[in-house]
Protein backbone atom coordinates (compact mmCIF):
# COMPACT_ATOMS: atom_id res chain seq x y z
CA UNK A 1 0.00 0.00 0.00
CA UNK A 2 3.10 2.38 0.72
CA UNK A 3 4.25 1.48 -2.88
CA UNK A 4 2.50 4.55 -4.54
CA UNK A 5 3.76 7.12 -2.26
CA UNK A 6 7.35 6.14 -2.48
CA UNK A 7 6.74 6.31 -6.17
CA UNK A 8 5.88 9.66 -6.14
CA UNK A 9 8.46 10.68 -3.26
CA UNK A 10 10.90 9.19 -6.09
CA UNK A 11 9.95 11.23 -8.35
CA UNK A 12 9.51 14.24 -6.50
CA UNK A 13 12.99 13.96 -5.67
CA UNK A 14 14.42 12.86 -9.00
CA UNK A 15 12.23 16.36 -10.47
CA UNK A 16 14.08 18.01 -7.94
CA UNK A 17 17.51 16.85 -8.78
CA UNK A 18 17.01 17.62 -12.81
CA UNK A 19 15.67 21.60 -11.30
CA UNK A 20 18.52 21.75 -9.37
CA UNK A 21 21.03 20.52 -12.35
CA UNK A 22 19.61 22.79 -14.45
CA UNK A 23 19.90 25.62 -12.42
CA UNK A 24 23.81 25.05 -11.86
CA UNK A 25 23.89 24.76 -15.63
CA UNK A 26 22.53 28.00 -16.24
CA UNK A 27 24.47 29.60 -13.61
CA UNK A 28 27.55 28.48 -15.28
CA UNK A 29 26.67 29.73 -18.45
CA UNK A 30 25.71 33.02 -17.36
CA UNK A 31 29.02 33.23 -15.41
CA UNK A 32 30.88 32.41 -18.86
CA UNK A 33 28.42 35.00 -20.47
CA UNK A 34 29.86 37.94 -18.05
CA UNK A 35 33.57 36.48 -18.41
CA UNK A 36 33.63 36.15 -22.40
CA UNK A 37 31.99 39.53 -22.59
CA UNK A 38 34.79 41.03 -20.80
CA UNK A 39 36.89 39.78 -22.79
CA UNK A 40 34.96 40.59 -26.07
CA UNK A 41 35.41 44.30 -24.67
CA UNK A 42 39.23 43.55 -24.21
CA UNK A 43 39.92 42.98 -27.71
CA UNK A 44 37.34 45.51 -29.57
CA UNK A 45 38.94 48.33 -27.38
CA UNK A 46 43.20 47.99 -28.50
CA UNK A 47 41.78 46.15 -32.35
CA UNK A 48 40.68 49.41 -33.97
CA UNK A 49 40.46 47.64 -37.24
CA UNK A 50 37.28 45.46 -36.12
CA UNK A 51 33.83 46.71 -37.16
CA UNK A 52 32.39 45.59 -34.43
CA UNK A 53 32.49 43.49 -31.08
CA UNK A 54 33.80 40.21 -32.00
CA UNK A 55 32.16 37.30 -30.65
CA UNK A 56 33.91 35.04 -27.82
CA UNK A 57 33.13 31.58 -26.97
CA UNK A 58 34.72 30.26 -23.57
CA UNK A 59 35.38 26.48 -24.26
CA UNK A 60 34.93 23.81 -21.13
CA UNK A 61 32.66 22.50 -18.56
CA UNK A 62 32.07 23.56 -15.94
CA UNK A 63 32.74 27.13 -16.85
CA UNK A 64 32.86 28.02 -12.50
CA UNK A 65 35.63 25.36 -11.56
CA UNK A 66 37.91 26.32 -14.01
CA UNK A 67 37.38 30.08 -13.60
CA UNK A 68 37.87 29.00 -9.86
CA UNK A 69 41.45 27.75 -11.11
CA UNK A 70 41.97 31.17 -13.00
CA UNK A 71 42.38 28.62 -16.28
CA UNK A 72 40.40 27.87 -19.20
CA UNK A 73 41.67 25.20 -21.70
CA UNK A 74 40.30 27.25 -24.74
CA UNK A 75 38.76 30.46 -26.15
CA UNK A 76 37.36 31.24 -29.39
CA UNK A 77 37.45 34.68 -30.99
CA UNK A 78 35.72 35.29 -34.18
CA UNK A 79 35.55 38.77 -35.62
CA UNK A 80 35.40 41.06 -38.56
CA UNK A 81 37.84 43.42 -39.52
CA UNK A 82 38.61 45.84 -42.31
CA UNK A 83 42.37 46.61 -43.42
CA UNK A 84 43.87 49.83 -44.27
CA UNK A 85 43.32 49.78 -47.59
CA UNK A 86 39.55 48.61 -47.05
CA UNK A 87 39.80 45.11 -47.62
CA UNK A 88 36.83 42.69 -45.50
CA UNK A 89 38.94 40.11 -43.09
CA UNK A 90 36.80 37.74 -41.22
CA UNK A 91 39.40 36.98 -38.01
CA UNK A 92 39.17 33.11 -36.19
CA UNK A 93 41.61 33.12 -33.32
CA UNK A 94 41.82 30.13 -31.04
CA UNK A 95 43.83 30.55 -27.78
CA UNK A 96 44.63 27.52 -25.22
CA UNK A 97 45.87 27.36 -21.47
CA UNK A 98 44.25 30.75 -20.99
CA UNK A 99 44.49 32.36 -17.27
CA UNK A 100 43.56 35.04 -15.54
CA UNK A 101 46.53 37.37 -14.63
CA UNK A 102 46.53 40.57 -11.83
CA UNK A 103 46.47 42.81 -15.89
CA UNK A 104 44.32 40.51 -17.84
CA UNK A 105 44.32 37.42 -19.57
CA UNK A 106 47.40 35.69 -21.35
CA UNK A 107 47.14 32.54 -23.50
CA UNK A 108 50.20 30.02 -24.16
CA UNK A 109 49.74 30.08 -27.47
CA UNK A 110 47.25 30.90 -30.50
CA UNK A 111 46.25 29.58 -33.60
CA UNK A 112 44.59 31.77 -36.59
CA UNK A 113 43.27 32.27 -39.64
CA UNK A 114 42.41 35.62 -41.48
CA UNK A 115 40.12 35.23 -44.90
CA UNK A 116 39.12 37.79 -47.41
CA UNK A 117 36.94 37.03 -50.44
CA UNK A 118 38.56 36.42 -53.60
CA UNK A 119 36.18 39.09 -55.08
CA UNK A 120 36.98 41.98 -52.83
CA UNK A 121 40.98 41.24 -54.07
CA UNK A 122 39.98 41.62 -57.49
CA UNK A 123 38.09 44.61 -57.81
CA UNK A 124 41.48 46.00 -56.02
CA UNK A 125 42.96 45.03 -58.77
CA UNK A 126 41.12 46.69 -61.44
CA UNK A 127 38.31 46.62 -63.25
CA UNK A 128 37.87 43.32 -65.69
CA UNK A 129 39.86 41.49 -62.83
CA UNK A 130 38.51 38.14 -61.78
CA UNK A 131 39.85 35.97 -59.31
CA UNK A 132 38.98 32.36 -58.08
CA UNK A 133 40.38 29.58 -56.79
CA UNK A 134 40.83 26.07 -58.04
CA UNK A 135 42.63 22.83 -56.66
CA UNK A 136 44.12 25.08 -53.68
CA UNK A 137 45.57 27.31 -56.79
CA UNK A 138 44.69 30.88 -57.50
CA UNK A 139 43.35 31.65 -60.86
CA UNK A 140 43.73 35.05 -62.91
CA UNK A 141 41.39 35.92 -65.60
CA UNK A 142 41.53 39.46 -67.11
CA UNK A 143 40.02 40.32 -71.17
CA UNK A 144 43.42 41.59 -72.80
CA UNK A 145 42.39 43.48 -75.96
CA UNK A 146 38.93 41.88 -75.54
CA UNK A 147 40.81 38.40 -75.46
CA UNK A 148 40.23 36.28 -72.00
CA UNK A 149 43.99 35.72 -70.82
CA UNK A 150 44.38 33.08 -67.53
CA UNK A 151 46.88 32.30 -65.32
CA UNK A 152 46.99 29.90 -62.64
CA UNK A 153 49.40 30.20 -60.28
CA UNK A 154 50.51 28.94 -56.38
CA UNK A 155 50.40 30.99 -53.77
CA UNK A 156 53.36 30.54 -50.92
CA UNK A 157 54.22 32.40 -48.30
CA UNK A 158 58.10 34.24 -47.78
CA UNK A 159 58.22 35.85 -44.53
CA UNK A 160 55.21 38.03 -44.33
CA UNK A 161 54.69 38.04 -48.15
CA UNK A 162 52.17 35.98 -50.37
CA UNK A 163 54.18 35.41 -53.70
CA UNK A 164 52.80 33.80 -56.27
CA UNK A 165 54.34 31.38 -58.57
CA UNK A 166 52.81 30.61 -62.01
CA UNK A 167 51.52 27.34 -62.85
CA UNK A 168 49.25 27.49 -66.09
CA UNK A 169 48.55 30.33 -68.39
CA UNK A 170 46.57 30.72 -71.76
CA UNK A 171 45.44 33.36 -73.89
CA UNK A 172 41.64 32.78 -76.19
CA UNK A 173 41.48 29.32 -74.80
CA UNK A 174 45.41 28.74 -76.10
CA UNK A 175 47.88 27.59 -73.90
CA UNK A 176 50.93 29.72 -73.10
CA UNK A 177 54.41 29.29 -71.39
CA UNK A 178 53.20 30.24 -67.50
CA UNK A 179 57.52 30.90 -66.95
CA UNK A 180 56.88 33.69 -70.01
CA UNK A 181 58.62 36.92 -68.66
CA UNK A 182 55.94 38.95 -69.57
CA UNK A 183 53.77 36.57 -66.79
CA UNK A 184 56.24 36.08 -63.96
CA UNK A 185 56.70 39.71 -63.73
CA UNK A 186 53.03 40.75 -63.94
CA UNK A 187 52.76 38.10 -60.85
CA UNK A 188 55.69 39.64 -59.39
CA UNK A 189 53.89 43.20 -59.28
CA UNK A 190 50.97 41.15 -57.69
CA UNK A 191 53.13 39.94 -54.56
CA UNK A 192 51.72 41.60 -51.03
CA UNK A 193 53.06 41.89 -47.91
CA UNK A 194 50.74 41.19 -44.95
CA UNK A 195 49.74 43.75 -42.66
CA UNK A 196 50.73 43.43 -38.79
CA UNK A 197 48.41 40.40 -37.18
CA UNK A 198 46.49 40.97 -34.16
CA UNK A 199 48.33 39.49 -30.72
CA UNK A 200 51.59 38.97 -32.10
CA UNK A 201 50.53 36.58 -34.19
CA UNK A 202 53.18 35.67 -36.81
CA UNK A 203 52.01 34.41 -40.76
CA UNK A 204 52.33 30.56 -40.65
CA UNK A 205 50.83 30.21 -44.13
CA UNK A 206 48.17 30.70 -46.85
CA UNK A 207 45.48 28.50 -48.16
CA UNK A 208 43.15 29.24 -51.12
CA UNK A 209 39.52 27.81 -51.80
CA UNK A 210 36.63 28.70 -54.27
CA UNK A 211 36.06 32.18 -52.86
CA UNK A 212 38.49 33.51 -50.72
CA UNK A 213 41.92 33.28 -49.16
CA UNK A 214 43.02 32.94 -46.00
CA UNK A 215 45.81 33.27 -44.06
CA UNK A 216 47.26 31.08 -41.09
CA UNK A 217 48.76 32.68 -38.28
CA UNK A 218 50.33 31.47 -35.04
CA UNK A 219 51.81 32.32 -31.77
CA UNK A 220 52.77 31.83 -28.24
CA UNK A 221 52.13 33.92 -24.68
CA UNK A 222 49.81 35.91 -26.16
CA UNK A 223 48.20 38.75 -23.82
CA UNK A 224 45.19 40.01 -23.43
CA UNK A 225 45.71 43.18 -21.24
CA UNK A 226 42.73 44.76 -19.05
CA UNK A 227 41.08 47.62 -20.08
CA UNK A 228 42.63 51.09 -19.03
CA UNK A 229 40.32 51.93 -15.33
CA UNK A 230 39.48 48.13 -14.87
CA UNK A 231 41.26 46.99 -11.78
């Protein structure tokens, strides 16, 4: 006869566990909420070349033992960004081992990558410029006296610098030498150095797809200092 009421005692209880669960779950998350905003606000304040607060992503669980530690194994950035001379960068940044210091944040290393469309590179290049990419290769086409002329080349990264290297060329459908003078040094003249990364990244390479390029960057103790009143 007691059978039914221990049921429901059981489940009362088990209801009460799953409330309580969830309600430490939320608390963490709200806790990371605060903790990735401030350090949202880090970065938008000393990157003046994002258009707007990038979004930050605070990775392991639970979020309140390791911000008891002062450590979190890994934080995603993602922003956009605009360079100097106007070109669209979305920004991926991936720190690990970050902790809490008596200034800010510091990371033991980074991992990044930097892509701009392949469209927004051609129109800097001129009108009748169109660029795509193909097999991890960058291709060329521009009308030359109303004639289609392509050239395929590899991109590769010197120091700071995306060179490019040609590959394939052919003018009206008609293949050409790509090692042609005329083509190396047009591809030469093409060459661009990399602006200064974000965090001290460094360039680690350069990657190409269908519509954009992107660049890889890397680097270790990376800081995130706090902002200037913030104690």
């Amino acid at each position: 006869m007691r059978r039914p009421h221990r049921t429901r005692r059981r489940r009362w209880a088990l209801a009460g566990a799953c409330a309580l669960l969830a309600g430490l779950v939320l608390a963490d998350r709200v806790a990371a909420g605060v903790v990735e905003g401030r350090m949202a606000d880090r970065i938008a304040a000393r990157q003046s070349a994002l258009v707007a607060a990038p979004s930050v992503s605070i990775g392991g669980f639970p979020f309140l033992w390791n911000a008891a530690s002062g450590t979190y194994p890994e934080v995603a950035v993602d922003g956009r960004a605009r360079t100097e001379d106007g070109l669209p960068v979305t920004a991926s940044v991936d720190l690990h081992d970050v902790s809490k210091t008596a200034g800010g944040y510091s990371a033991a290393g980074a991992r990044a990558e930097f892509t701009v469309p392949l469209d927004a590179l051609g129109a800097k290049r001129g009108p009748g410029v169109r660029l795509t990419g193909h097999d991890g290769r960058l291709e060329i086409t521009r009308s030359v006296l109303g004639v289609p002329l392509v050239v395929t080349a590899a991109l590769t990264l010197t120091g700071d610098t995306v060179t490019l290297e040609p590959t394939a060329a052919s003018l009206a459908g008609r293949p050409l030498d790509p090692a042609d003078p005329r083509i190396v040094a047009a591809l030469k003249a093409a060459e661009r150095k990399i602006p200064a990364l974000p965090l001290g990244l460094v360039p680690s390479g350069i990657s190409v797809d269908a519509g954009a390029v992107t660049v890889h960057g890397e680097a270790k103790g990376v800081s995130l200092p706090g902002l200037p009143g913030e104690a």
